[in-house]
Protein backbone atom coordinates (compact mmCIF):
# COMPACT_ATOMS: atom_id res chain seq x y z
CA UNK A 1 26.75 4.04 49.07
CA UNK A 2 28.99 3.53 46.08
CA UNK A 3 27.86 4.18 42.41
CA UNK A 4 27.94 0.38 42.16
CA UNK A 5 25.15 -0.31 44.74
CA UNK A 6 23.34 3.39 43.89
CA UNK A 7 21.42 1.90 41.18
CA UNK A 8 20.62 -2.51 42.07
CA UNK A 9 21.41 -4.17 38.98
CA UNK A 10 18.69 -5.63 36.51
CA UNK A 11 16.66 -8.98 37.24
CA UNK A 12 18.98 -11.54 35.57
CA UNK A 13 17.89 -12.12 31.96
CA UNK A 14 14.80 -10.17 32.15
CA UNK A 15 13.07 -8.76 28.93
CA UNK A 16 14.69 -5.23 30.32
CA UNK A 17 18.04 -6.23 31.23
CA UNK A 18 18.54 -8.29 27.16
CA UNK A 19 16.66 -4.93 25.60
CA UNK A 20 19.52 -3.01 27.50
CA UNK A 21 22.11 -5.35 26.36
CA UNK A 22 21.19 -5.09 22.45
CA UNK A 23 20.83 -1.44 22.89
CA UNK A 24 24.96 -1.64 24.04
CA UNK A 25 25.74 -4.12 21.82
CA UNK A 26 24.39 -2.06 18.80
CA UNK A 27 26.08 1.14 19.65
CA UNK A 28 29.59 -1.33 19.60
CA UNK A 29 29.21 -2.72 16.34
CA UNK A 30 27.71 0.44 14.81
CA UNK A 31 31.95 2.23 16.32
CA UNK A 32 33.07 -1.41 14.39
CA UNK A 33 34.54 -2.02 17.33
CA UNK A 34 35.49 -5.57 18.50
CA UNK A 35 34.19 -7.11 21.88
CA UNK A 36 38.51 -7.54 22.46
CA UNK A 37 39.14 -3.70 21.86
CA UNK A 38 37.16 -3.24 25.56
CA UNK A 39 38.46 -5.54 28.09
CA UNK A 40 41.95 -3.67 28.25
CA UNK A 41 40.48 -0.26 27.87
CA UNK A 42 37.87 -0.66 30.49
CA UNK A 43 39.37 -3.33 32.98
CA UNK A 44 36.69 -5.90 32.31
CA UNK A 45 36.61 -9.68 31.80
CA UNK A 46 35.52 -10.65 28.27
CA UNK A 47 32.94 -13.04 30.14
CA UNK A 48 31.40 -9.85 32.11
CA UNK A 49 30.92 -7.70 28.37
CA UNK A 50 29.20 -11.12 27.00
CA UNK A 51 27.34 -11.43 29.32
CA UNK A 52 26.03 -7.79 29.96
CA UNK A 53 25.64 -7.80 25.87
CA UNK A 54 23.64 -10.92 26.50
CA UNK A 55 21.44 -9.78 28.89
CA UNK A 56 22.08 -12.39 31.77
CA UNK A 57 24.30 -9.96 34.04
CA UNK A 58 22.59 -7.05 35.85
CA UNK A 59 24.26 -3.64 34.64
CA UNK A 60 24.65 -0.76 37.23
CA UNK A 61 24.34 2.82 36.21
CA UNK A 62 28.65 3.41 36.76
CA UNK A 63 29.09 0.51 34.50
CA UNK A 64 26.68 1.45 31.69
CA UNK A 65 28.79 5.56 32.14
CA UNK A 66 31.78 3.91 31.39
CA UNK A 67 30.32 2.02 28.59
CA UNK A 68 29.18 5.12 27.21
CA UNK A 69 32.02 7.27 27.75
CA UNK A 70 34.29 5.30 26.07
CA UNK A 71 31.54 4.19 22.94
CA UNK A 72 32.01 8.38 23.18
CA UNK A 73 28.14 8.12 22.71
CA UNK A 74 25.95 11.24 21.62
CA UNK A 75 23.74 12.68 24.24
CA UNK A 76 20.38 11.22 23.01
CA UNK A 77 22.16 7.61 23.08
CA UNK A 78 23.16 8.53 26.80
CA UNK A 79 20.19 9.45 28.03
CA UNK A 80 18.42 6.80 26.52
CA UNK A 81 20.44 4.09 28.20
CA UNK A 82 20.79 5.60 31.31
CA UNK A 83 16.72 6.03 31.24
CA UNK A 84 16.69 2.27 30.93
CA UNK A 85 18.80 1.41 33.29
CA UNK A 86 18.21 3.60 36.22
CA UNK A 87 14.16 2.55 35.04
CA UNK A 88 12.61 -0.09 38.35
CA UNK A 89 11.97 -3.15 36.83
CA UNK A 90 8.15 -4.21 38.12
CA UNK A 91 7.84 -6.58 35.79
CA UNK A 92 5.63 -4.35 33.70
CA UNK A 93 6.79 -1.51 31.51
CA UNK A 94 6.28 0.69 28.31
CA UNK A 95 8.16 1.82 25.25
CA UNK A 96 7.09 5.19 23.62
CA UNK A 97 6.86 5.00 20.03
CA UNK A 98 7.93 8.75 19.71
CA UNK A 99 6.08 9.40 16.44
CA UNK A 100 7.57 5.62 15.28
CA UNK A 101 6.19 3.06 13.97
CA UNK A 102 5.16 0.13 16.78
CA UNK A 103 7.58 -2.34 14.51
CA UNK A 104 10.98 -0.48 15.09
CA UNK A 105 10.11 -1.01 18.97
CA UNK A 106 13.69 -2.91 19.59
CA UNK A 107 12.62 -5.09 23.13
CA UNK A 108 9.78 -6.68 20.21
CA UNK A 109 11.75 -7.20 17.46
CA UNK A 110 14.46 -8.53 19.50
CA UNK A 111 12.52 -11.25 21.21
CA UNK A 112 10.24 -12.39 18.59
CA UNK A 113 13.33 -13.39 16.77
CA UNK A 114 14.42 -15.98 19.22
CA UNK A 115 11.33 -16.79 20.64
CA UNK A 116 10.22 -20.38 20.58
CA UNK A 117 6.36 -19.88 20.29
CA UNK A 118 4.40 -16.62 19.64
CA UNK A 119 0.76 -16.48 20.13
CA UNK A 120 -1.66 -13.46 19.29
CA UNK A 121 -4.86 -12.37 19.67
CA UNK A 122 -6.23 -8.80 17.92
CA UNK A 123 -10.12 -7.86 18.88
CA UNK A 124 -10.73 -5.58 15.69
CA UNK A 125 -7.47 -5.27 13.32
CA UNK A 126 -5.55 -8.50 11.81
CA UNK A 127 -2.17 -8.62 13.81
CA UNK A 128 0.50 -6.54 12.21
CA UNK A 129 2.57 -9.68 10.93
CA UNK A 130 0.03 -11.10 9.29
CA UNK A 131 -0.95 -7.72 7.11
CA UNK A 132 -0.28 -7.35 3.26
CA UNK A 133 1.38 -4.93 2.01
CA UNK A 134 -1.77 -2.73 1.13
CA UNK A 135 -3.43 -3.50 4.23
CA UNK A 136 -0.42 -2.21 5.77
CA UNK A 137 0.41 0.74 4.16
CA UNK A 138 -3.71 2.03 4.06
CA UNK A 139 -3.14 1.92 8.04
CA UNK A 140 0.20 3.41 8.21
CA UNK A 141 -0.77 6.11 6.27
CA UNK A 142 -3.28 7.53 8.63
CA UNK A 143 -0.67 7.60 11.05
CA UNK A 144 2.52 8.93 9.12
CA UNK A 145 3.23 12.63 8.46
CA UNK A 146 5.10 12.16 5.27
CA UNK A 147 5.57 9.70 2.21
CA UNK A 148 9.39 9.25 3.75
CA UNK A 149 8.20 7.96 6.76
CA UNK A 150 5.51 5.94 5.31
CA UNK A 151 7.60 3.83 3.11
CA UNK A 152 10.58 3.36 5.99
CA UNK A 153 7.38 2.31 8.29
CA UNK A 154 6.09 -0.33 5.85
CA UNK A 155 9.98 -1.36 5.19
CA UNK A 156 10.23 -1.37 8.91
CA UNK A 157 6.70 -3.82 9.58
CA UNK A 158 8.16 -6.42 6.47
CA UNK A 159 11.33 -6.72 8.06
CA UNK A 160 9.13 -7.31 11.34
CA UNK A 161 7.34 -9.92 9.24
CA UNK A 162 10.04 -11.58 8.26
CA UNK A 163 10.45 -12.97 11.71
CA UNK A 164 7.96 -16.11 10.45
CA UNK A 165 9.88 -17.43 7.66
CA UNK A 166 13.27 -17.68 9.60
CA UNK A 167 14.72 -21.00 10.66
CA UNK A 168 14.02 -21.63 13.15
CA UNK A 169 10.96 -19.76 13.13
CA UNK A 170 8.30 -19.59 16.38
CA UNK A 171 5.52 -21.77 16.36
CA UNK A 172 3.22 -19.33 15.78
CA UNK A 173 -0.82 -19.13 16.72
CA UNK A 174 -2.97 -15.96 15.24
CA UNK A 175 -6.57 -15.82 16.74
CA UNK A 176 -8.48 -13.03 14.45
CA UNK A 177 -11.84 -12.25 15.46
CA UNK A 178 -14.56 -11.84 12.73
CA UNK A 179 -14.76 -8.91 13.37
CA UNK A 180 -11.56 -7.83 11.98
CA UNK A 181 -12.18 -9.29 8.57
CA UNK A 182 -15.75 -7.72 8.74
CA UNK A 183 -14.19 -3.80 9.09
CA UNK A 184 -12.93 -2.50 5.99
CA UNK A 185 -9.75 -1.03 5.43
CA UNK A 186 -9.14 0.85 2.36
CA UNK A 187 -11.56 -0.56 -0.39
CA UNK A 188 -12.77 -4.28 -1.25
CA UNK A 189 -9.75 -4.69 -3.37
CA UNK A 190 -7.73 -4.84 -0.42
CA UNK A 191 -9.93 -6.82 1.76
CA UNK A 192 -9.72 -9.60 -0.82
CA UNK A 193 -6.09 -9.81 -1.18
CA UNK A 194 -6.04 -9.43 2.31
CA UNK A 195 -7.90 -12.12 2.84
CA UNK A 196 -6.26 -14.13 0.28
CA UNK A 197 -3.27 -13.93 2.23
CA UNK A 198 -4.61 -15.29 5.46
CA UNK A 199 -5.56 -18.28 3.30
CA UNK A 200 -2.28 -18.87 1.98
CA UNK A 201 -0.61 -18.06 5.15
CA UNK A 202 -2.90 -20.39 6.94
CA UNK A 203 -1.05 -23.40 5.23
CA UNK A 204 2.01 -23.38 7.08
CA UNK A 205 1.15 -21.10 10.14
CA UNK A 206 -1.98 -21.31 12.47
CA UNK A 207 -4.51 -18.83 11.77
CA UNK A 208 -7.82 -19.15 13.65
CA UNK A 209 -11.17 -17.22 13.38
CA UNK A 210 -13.08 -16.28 16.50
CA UNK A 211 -16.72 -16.02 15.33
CA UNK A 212 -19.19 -12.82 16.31
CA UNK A 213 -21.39 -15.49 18.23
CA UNK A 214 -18.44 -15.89 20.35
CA UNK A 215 -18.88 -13.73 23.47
CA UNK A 216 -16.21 -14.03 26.50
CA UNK A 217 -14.95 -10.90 28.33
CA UNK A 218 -11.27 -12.69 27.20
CA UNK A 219 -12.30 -10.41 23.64
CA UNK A 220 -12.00 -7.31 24.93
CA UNK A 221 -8.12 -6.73 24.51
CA UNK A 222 -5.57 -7.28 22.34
CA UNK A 223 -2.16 -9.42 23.79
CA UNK A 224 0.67 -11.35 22.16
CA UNK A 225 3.05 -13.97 24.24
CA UNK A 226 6.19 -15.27 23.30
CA UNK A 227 7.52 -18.16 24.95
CA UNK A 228 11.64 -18.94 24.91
CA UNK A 229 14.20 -22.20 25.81
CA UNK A 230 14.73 -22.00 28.85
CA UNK A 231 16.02 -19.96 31.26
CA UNK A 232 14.33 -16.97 29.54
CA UNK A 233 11.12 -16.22 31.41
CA UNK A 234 8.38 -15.66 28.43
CA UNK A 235 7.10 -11.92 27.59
CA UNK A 236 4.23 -11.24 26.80
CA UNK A 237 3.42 -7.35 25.17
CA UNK A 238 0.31 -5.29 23.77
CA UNK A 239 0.28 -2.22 20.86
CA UNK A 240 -1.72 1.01 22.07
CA UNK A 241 -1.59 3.78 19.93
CA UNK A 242 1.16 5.80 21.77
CA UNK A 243 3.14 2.89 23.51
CA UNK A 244 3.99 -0.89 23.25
CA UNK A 245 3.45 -2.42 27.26
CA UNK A 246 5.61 -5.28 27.64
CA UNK A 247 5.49 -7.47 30.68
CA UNK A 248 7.17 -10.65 32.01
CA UNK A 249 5.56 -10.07 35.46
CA UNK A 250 4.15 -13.96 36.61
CA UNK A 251 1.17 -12.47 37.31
CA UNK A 252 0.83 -10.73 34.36
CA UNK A 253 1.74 -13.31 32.01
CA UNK A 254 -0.52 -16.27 33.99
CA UNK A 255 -3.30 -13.95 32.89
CA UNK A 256 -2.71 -13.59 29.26
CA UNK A 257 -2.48 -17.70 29.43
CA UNK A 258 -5.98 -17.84 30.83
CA UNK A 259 -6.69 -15.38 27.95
CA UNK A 260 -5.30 -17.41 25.54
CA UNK A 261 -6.79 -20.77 26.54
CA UNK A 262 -10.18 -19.05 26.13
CA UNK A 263 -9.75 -18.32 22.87
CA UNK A 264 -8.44 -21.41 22.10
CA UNK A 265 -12.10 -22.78 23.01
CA UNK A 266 -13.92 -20.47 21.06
CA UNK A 267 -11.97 -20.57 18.19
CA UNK A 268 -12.93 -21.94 14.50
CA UNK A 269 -10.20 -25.06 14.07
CA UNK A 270 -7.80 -24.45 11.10
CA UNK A 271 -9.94 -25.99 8.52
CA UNK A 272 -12.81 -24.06 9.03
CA UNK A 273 -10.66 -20.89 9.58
CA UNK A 274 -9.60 -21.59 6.23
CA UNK A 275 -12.93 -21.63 4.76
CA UNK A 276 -13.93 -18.74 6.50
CA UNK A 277 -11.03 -16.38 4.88
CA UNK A 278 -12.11 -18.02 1.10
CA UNK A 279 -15.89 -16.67 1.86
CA UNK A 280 -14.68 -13.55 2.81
CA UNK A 281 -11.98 -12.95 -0.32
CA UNK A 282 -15.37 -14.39 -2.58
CA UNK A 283 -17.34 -11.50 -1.12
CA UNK A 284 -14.50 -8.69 -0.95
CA UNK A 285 -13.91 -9.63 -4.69
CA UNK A 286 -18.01 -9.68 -5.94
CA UNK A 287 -18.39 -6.20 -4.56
CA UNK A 288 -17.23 -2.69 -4.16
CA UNK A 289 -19.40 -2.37 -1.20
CA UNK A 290 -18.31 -3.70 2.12
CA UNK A 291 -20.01 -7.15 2.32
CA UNK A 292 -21.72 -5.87 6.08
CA UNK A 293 -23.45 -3.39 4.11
CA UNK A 294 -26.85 -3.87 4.51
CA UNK A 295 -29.12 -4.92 1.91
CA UNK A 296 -26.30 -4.04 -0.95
CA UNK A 297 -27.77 -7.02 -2.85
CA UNK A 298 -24.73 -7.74 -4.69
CA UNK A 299 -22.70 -10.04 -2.13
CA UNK A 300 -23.83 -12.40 0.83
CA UNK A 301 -22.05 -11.99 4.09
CA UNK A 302 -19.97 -15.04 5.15
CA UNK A 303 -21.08 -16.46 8.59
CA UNK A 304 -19.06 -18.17 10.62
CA UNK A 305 -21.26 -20.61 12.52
CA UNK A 306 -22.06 -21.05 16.05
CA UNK A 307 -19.10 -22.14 18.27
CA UNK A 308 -19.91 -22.94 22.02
């Protein structure tokens, strides 16, 4: 069997096979080196290095060598590549974060940026491009093990953020459950600008409350979808605390639509999302006290109503 056929190429213009692409195409720019400077040096057709850049031709494991040999790549870019490709693409598969922050995870970044809609759901934390800068940073820091890394994690999650004031930008839908704007991070100070936020942000980009009276086993787990123009296949992805699991799997995604559509029922509609953010900043601001404390006396827990 040649080296060609060792390895089958990559589904055409999967998630994997564009993530593999970008990871190529970065190494090239990052030599300066001009898509023009290959063809003659490696033998190719400028259509086959577009296209492998681009994700929508398969890329064996001889091709990506030769790639590699003549980027003269270090070993951790070589094995990292090669890890990709020679990876079995199930539909279904997982990034490390390696001590990173989930925002530098490049197969996210890279589709949320040309993705046509984006829809998220988060069971207990607000979804990470929604959070304000203190919000952000009181998380982070829990998880960081220096100031350095800190600050290039919170440059890292604005530049991630950044992704919803582009033109175009996705149509974007945020479900937050109550719960979320009921836990505490940090102190009350934060919580109101926090919340604060949401209400601004909720006048040009779809922010909707799911209420505690809400129950549906669709809660239990946090998901984000992105949708593209065709021919790309939509992705759909969730955080864990050691790895980001993406998946473009039918299957996969045709449940996360099911999920989605749930929430969509149980949801608070935009206006009354709204109003449910300006309790919540009234009550963070009142109080130094979580408003959920019991009997504090000094603020009045928001309620969100009964949805059926």
């Amino acid at each position: 069997m040649s080296a060609d056929n060792k390895h089958p190429s990559t589904r055409l213009a999967s998630a994997r096979s564009r993530e593999i692409g970008e990871e190529l195409r970065r190494i090239r720019l990052r030599l300066g080196l001009k898509a023009s400077a290959i063809y003659g040096e490696v033998g190719w057709s400028p259509g086959k290095l577009s296209k492998l850049e681009g994700g929508t031709r398969g890329l064996s494991e001889a091709d990506a060598a030769m790639l590699l040999g003549f980027y003269r790549a270090d070993k951790t870019a070589r094995i990292h590549i090669l890890g990709l490709v020679d990876e079995p693409d199930h539909g279904i598969f997982a990034r490390p974060h390696h001590r990173a922050s989930p925002d530098e995870a490049l197969c996210a970044r890279m589709h949320e940026a040309v993705a046509r809609t984006l829809t998220c759901y988060q069971p207990l934390l607000l979804p990470s491009l929604l959070h304000s800068a203190a919000y952000a940073e009181t998380l982070l820091r829990h998880t960081s093990t220096s100031r350095d890394q800190l600050h290039a994690w919170l440059d890292s999650r604005t530049a991630r953020q950044a992704v919803l004031h582009q033109e175009p930008a996705p149509e974007s839908v945020f479900f937050v459950h109550e719960a979320a704007l009921r836990l505490v991070v940090g102190d009350a100070e934060v919580m109101h600008d926090q919340c604060m936020r949401l209400g601004s942000m909720a006048d040009h980009t779809s922010i909707r409350v799911v209420p505690l009276s809400a129950g549906h086993a669709a809660l239990r787990h946090a998901a984000t979808l992105l949708t593209f123009t065709e021919p790309l296949k939509p992705l759909g992805y969730s955080e864990t605390d050691t790895a980001t699991v993406f998946f473009d799997d039918v299957t996969a995604v045709d449940t996360v639509r099911r999920k989605l559509a749930v929430l969509d029922r149980l949801a608070l509609d935009a206006e009354q999302s709204r109003t449910v953010f300006r309790r919540w900043a009234d009550a963070y601001d009142m109080t130094d006290l979580s408003p959920r404390t019991p009997g504090n006396g000094k603020s009045r827990s928001p309620h969100c109503g009964d949805r059926l």
